[in-house]
Protein backbone atom coordinates (compact mmCIF):
# COMPACT_ATOMS: atom_id res chain seq x y z
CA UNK A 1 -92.88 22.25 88.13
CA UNK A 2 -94.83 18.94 89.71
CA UNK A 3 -95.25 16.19 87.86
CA UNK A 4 -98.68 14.59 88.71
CA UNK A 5 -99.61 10.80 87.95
CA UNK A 6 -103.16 9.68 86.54
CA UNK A 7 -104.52 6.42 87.30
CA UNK A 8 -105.95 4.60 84.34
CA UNK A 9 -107.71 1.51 84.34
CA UNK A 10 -104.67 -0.34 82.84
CA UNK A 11 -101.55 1.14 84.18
CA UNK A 12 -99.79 4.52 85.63
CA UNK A 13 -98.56 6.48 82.87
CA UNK A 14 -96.63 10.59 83.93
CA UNK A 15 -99.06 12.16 80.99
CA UNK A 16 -102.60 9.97 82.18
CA UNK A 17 -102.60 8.20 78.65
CA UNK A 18 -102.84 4.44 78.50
CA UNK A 19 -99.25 2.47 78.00
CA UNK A 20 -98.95 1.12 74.87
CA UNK A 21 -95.61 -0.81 74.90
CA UNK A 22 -95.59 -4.43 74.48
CA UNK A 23 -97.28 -6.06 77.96
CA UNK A 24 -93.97 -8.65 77.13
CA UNK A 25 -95.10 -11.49 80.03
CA UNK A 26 -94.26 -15.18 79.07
CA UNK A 27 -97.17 -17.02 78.12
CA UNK A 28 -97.63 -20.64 79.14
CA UNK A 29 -96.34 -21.83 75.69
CA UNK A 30 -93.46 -20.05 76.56
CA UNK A 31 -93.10 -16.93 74.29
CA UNK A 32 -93.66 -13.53 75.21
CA UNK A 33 -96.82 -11.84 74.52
CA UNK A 34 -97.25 -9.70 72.32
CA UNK A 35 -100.17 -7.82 72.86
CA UNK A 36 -100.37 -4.23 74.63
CA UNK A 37 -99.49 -3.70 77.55
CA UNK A 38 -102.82 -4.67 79.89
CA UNK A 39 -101.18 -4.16 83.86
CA UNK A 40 -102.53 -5.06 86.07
CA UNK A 41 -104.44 -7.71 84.84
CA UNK A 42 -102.98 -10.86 83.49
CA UNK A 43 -102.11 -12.01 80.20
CA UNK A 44 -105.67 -12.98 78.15
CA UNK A 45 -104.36 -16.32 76.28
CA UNK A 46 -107.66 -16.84 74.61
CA UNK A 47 -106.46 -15.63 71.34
CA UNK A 48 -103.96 -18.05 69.62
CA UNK A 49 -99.87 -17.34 70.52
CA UNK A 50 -98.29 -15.51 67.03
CA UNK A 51 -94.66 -15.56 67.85
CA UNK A 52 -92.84 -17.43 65.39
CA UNK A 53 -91.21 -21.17 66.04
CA UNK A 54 -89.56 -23.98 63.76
CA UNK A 55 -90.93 -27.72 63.43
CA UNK A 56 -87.95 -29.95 62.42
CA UNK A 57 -87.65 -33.65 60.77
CA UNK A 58 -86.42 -36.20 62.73
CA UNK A 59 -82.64 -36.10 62.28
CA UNK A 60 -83.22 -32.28 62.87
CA UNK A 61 -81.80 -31.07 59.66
CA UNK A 62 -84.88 -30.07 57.71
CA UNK A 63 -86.38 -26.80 59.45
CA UNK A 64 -89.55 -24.86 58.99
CA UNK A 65 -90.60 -21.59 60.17
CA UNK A 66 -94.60 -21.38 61.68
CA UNK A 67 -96.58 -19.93 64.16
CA UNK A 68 -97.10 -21.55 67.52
CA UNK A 69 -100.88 -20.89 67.90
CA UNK A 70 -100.82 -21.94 71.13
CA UNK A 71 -104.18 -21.19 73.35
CA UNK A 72 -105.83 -21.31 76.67
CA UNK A 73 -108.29 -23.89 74.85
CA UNK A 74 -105.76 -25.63 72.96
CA UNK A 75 -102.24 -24.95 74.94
CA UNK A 76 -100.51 -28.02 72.43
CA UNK A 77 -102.07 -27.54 68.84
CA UNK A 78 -101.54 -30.87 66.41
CA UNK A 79 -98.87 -29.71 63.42
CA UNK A 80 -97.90 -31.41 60.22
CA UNK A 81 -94.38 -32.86 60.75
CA UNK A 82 -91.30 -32.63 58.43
CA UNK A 83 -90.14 -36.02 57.00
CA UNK A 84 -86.27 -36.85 56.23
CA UNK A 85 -85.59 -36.41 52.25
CA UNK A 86 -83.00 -38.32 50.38
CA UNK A 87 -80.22 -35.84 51.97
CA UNK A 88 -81.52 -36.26 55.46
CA UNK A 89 -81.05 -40.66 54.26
CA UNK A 90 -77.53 -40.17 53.39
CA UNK A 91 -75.96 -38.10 55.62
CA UNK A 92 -77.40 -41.08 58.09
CA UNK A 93 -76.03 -43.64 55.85
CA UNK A 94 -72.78 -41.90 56.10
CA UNK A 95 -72.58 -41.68 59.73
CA UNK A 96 -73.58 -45.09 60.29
CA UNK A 97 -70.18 -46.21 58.08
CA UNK A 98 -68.35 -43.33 59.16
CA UNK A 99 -69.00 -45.28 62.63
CA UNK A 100 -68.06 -49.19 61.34
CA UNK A 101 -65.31 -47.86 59.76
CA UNK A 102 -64.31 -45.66 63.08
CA UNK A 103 -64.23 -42.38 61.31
CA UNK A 104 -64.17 -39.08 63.30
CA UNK A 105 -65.70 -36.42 60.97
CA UNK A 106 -64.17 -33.55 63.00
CA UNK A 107 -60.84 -34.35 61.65
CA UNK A 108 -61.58 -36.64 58.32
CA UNK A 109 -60.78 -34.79 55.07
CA UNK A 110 -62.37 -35.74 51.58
CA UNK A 111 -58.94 -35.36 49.44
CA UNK A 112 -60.47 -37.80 46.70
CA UNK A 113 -59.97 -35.88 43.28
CA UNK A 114 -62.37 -37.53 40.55
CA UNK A 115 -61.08 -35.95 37.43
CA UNK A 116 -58.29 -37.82 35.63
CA UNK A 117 -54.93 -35.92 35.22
CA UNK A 118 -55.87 -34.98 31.54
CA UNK A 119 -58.78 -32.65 32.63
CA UNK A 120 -56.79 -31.27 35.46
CA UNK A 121 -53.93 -29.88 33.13
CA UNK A 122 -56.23 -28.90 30.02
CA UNK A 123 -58.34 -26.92 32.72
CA UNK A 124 -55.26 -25.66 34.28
CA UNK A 125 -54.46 -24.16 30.70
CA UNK A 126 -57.23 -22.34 29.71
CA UNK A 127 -59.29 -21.80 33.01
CA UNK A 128 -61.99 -19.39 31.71
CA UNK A 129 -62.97 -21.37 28.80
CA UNK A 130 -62.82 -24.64 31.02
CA UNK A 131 -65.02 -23.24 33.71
CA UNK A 132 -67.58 -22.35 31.14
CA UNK A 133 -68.12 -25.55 29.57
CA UNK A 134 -68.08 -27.49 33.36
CA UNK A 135 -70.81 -25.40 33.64
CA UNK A 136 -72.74 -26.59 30.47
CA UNK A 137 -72.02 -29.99 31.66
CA UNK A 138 -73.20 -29.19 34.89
CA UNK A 139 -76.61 -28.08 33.62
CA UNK A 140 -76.41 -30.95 31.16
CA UNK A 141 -75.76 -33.76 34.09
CA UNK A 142 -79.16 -32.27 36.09
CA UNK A 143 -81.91 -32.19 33.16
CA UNK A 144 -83.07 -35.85 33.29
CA UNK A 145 -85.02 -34.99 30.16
CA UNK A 146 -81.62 -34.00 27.77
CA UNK A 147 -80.09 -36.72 26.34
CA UNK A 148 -78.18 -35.46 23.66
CA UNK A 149 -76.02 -32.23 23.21
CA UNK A 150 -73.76 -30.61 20.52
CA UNK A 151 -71.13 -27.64 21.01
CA UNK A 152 -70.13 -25.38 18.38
CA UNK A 153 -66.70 -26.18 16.31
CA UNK A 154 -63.47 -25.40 18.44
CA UNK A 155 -60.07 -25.89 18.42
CA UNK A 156 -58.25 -29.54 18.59
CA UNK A 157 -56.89 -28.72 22.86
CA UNK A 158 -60.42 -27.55 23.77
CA UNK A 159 -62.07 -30.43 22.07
CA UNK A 160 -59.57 -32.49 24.11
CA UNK A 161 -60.62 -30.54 27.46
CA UNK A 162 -64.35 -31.44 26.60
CA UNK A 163 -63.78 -35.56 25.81
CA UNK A 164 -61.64 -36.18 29.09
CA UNK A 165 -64.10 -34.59 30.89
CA UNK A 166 -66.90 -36.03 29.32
CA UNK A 167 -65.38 -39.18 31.17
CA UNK A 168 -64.82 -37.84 33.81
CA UNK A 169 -68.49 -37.15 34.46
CA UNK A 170 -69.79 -40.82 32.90
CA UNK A 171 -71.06 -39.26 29.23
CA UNK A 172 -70.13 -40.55 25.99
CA UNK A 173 -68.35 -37.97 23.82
CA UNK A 174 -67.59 -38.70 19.95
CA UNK A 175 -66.22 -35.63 17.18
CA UNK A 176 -67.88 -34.81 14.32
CA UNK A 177 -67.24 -33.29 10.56
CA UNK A 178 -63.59 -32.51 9.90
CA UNK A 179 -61.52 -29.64 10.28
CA UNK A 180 -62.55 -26.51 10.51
CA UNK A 181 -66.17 -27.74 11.13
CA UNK A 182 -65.08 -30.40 13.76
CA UNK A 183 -66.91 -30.11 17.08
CA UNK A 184 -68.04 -32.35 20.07
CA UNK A 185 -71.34 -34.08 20.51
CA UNK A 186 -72.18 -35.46 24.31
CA UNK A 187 -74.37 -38.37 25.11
CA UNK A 188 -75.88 -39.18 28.42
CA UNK A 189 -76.26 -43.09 28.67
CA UNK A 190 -76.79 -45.66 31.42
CA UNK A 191 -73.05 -45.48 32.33
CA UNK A 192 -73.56 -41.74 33.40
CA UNK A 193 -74.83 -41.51 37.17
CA UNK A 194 -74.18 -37.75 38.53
CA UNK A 195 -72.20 -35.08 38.31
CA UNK A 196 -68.92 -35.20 40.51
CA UNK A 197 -69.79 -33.21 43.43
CA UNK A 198 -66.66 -31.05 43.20
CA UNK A 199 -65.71 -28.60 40.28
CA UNK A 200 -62.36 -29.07 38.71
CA UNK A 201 -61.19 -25.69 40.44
CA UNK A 202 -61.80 -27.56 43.64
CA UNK A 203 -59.92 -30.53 42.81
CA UNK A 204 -56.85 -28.60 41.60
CA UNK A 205 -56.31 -26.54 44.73
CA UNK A 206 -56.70 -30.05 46.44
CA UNK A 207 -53.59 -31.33 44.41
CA UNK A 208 -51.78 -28.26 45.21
CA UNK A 209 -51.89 -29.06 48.97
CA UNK A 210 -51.02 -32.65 48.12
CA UNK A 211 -47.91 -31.69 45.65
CA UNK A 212 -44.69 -32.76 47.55
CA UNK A 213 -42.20 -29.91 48.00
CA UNK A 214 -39.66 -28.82 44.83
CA UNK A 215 -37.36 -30.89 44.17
CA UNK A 216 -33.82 -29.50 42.80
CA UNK A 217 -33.88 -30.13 39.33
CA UNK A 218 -32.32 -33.36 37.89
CA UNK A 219 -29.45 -33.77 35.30
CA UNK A 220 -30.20 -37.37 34.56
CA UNK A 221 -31.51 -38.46 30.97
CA UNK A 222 -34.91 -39.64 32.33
CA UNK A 223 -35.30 -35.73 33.51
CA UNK A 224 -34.56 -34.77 30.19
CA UNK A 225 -36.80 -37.22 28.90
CA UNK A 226 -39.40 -36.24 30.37
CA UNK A 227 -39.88 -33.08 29.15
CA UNK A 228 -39.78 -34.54 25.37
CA UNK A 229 -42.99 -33.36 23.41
CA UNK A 230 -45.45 -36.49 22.78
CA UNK A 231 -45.47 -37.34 18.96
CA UNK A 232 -47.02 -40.85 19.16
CA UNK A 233 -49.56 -43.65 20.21
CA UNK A 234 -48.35 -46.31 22.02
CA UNK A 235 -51.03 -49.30 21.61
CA UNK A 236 -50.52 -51.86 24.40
CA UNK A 237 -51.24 -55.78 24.64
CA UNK A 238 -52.55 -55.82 21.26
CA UNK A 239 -54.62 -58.73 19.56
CA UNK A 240 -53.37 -61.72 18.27
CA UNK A 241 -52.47 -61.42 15.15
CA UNK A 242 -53.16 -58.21 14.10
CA UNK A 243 -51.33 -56.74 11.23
CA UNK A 244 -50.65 -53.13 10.20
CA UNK A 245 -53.62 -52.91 7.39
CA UNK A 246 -56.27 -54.44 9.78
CA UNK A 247 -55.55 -51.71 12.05
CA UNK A 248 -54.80 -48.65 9.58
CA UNK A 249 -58.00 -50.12 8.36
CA UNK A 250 -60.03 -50.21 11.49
CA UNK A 251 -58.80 -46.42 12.47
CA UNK A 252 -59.16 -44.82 8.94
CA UNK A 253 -62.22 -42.66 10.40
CA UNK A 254 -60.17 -41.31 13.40
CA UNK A 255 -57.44 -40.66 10.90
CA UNK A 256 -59.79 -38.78 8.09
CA UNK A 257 -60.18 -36.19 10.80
CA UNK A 258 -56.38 -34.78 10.91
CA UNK A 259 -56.01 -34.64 7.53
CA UNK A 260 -52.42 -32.29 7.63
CA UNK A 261 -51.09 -35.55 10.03
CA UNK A 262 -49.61 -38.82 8.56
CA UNK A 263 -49.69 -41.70 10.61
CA UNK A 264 -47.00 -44.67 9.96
CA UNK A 265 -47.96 -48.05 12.39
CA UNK A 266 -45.04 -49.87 13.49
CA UNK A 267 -44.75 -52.72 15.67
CA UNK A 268 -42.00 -53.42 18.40
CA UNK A 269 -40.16 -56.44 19.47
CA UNK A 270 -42.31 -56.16 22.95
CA UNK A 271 -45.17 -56.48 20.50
CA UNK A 272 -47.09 -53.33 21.28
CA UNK A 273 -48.06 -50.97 18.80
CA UNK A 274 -46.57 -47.37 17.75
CA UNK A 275 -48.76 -44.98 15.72
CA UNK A 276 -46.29 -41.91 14.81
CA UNK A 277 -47.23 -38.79 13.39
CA UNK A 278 -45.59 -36.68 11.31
CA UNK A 279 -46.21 -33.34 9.05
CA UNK A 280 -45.26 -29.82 8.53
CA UNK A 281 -46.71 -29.38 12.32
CA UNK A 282 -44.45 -27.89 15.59
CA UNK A 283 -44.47 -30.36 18.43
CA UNK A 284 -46.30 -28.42 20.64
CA UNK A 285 -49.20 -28.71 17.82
CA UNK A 286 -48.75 -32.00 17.02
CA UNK A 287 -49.03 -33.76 20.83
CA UNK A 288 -52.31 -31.53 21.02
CA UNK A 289 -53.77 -33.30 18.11
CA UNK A 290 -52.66 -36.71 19.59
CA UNK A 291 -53.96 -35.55 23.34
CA UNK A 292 -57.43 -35.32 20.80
CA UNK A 293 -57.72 -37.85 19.23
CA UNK A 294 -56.05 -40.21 22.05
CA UNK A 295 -59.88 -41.04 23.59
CA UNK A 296 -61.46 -41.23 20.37
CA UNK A 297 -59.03 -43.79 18.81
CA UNK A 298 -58.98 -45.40 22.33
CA UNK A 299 -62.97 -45.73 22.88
CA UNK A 300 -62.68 -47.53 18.62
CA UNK A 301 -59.76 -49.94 19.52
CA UNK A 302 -61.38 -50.88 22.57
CA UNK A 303 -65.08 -51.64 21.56
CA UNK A 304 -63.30 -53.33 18.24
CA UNK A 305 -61.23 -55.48 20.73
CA UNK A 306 -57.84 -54.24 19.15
CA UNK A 307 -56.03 -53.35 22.32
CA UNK A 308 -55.92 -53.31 26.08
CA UNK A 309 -54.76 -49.44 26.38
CA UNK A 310 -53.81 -46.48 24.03
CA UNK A 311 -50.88 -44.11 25.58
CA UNK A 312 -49.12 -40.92 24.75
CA UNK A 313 -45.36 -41.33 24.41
CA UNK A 314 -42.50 -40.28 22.45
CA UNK A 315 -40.29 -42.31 20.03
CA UNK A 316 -37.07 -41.71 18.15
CA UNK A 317 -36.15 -42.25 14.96
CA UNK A 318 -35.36 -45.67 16.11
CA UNK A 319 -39.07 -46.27 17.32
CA UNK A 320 -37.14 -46.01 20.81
CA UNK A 321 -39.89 -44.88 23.87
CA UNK A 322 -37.92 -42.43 25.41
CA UNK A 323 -41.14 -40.84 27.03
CA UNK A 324 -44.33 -42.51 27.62
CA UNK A 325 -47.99 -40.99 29.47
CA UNK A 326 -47.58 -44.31 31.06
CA UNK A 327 -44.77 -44.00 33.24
CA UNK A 328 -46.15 -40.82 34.37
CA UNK A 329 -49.44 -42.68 35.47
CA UNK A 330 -47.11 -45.18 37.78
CA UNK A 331 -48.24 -48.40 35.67
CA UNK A 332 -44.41 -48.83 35.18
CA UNK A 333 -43.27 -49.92 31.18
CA UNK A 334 -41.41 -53.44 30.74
CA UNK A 335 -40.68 -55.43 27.40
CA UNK A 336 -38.15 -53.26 24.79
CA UNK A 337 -39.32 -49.69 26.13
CA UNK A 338 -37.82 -50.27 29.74
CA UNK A 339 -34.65 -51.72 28.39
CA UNK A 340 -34.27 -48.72 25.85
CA UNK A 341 -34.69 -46.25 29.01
CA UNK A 342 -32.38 -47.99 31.01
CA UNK A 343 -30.13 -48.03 28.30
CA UNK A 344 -30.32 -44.41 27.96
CA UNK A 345 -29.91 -43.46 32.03
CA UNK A 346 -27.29 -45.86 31.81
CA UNK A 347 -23.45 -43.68 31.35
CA UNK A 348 -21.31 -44.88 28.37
CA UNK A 349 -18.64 -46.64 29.65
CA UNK A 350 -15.32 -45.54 27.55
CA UNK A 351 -13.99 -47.78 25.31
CA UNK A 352 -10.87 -49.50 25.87
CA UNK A 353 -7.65 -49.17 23.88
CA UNK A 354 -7.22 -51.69 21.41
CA UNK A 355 -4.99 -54.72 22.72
CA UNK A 356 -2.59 -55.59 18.59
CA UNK A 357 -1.99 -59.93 19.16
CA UNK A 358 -0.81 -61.65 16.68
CA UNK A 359 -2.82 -63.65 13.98
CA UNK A 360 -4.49 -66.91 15.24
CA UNK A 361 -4.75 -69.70 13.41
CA UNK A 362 -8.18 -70.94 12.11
CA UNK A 363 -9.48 -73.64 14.19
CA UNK A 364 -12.54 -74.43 11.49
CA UNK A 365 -12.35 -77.36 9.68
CA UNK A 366 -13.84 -78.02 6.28
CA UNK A 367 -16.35 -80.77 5.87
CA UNK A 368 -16.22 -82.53 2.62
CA UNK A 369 -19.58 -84.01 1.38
CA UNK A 370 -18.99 -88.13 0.22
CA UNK A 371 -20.21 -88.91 -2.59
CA UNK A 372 -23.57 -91.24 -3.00
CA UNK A 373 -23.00 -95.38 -4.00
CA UNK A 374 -24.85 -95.67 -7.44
CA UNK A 375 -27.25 -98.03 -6.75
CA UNK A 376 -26.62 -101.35 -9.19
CA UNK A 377 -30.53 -102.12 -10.95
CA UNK A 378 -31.89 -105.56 -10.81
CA UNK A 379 -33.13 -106.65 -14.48
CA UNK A 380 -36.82 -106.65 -14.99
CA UNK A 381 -38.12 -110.02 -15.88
CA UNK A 382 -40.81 -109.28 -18.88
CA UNK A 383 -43.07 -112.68 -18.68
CA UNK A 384 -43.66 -112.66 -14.57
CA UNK A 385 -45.33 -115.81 -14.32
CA UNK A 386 -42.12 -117.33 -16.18
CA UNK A 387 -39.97 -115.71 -13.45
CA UNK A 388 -42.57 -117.12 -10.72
CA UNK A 389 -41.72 -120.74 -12.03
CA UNK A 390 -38.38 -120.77 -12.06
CA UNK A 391 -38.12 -119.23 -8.54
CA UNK A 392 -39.93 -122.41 -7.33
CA UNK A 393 -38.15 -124.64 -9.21
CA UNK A 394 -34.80 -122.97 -7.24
């Protein structure tokens, strides 16, 4: 069988019909055409060039797709431009600093973790019901129009998870009705800026790859200390003269809120403040209560200028700090709490055996008190001016 070729006025096809593939030429604009094919004649640019291109901003990271409408009569057509946004401002900001400060951002690593240590272990305890509510604050933190919001009564460790990291994020948290009614009301204010940019998940896996490696465990008594369930409120640098009623006073509220908790207010001889609690509660209960009420009590003593700081710690029966949040925050602990702990890591030394001596004699002697010199009493002349005479007749 032959195969015979027809000439068409376009191109050479085996059949005789007219090609119609892409022609696929480069235009003068650069893109391929995309009409049908139309060999042997050249490429008709008349019509405006539809093959798709981007226009960028200035720093190149904004990008928009268009069409390049590119002509014989108008080869460079005139396009609205993309200007920076705020994003496109600070990553510049950031490189001009990351330059001053002779930063390479190939190899610099943003390890900072914003979220206290508080908000890190409540979230590491409950991690579905913590993601949840980051979320609600997350929402919360972008609608410039809510100022206000109130979650639904919860449990005295979840309220806890919401006020640390309602300060965490800049809002002002406060509790409201008692128990079993007691829930959490937000408030954005002028403190509150923006939302950390990374979640809480982020951060932990971040503090996992900063952890140092397992120790062996310790025998010591600050070891054994240490894992000593909080059971009060350590109050530091307190006011001048503050006494136990002005403060049982001024915290009455935060107290009316735990009603199955009694509170007894002591002060120590490195005049801070202990606020123990007591009840028919486990320990484990009872340092959740404190961990809730801890930024409450502290936001009251603070805007009442009772105090400097309020702490988690535990105390004896002695009022001794044997444990306090404080340590664990690396502030270090002086006055009577740091000589009680080094008291308690120190060993007892054993006692040695009694030395019998003989009886010594008393060196005290007694002081006897002499007696006062009665006084001898002048008479009392009874006609002065009579007593005046005679005196300068003498």
């Amino acid at each position: 069988m032959s195969l015979r070729l027809y000439k068409t006025s376009a191109v050479w096809t085996p059949s005789g019909s007219r090609c119609k593939q892409l022609c696929g030429k480069t235009r003068s604009c650069g893109h391929l055409d995309a009409e049908q094919c139309h060999a042997p004649y050249p490429c008709k640019e008349d019509k405006p060039c539809q093959a798709k291109s981007f226009i960028t901003c200035d720093c190149q990271r904004r990008k928009q797709e268009v069409k390049c409408m590119a002509s014989k009569a108008n080869p460079s057509p005139q396009r609205e431009t993309l200007k920076c946004d705020e994003e496109c401002l600070r990553l510049q900001r950031n490189a001009r600093l990351a330059d001053a400060l002779n930063i390479d951002p190939q190899t610099h690593t943003d390890d900072h973790v914003p979220y206290s240590d508080t908000t890190l272990k409540l979230y590491r305890d409950n991690i579905q019901f913590s993601q949840t509510y980051e979320r609600e604050y997350r929402v919360f933190a972008s609608d410039p129009t809510q100022k206000f919001l109130r979650f639904k009564p919860m449990k005295a460790q979840q309220r806890a998870f919401l006020h640390s990291l309602a300060d965490d994020f800049g809002f002002d948290s406060e509790s409201a009705d008692p128990e079993p009614h007691r829930h959490v009301c937000l408030f954005k204010t002028p403190r509150f800026v923006a939302a950390p940019m990374k979640t809480v998940g982020q951060c932990l896996k971040i503090r996992a790859q900063q952890a140092p490696p397992a120790q062996p465990p310790a025998t010591d008594a600050s070891d054994a200390a240490a894992t000593l369930p909080y059971n009060a409120l350590l109050l530091s640098a307190p006011r001048f003269g503050l006494t136990v009623e002005e403060l049982d006073s001024a915290l009455q509220k935060e107290y009316a809120a735990y009603p199955s908790v009694k509170f007894h207010t002591s002060f120590l001889p490195s005049e801070e403040v202990v606020v123990k609690g007591s009840g028919a509660w486990t320990p484990q209960i009872l340092e959740s209560s404190l961990t809730a009420l801890k930024p409450t009590l502290s936001r009251t003593v603070k805007r009442a200028g009772i105090c400097e700081g309020v702490f988690l710690c535990h105390v004896d029966d002695s009022l001794n700090v044997l444990r306090s949040e404080r340590d664990a925050q690396g502030q270090g602990e002086g006055g009577w709490s740091a000589v009680v702990g080094r008291s308690a890591a120190r060993p007892k030394q054993a006692a040695a055996p009694a030395v019998q001596s003989t009886p010594l004699r008393s060196n005290f002697v007694a002081l006897r008190k002499e007696p006062k010199k009665k006084i001898e009493q002048q008479p009392v002349e009874e006609d002065w001016e009579e007593a005046a005479d005679k005196l300068d007749e003498e």
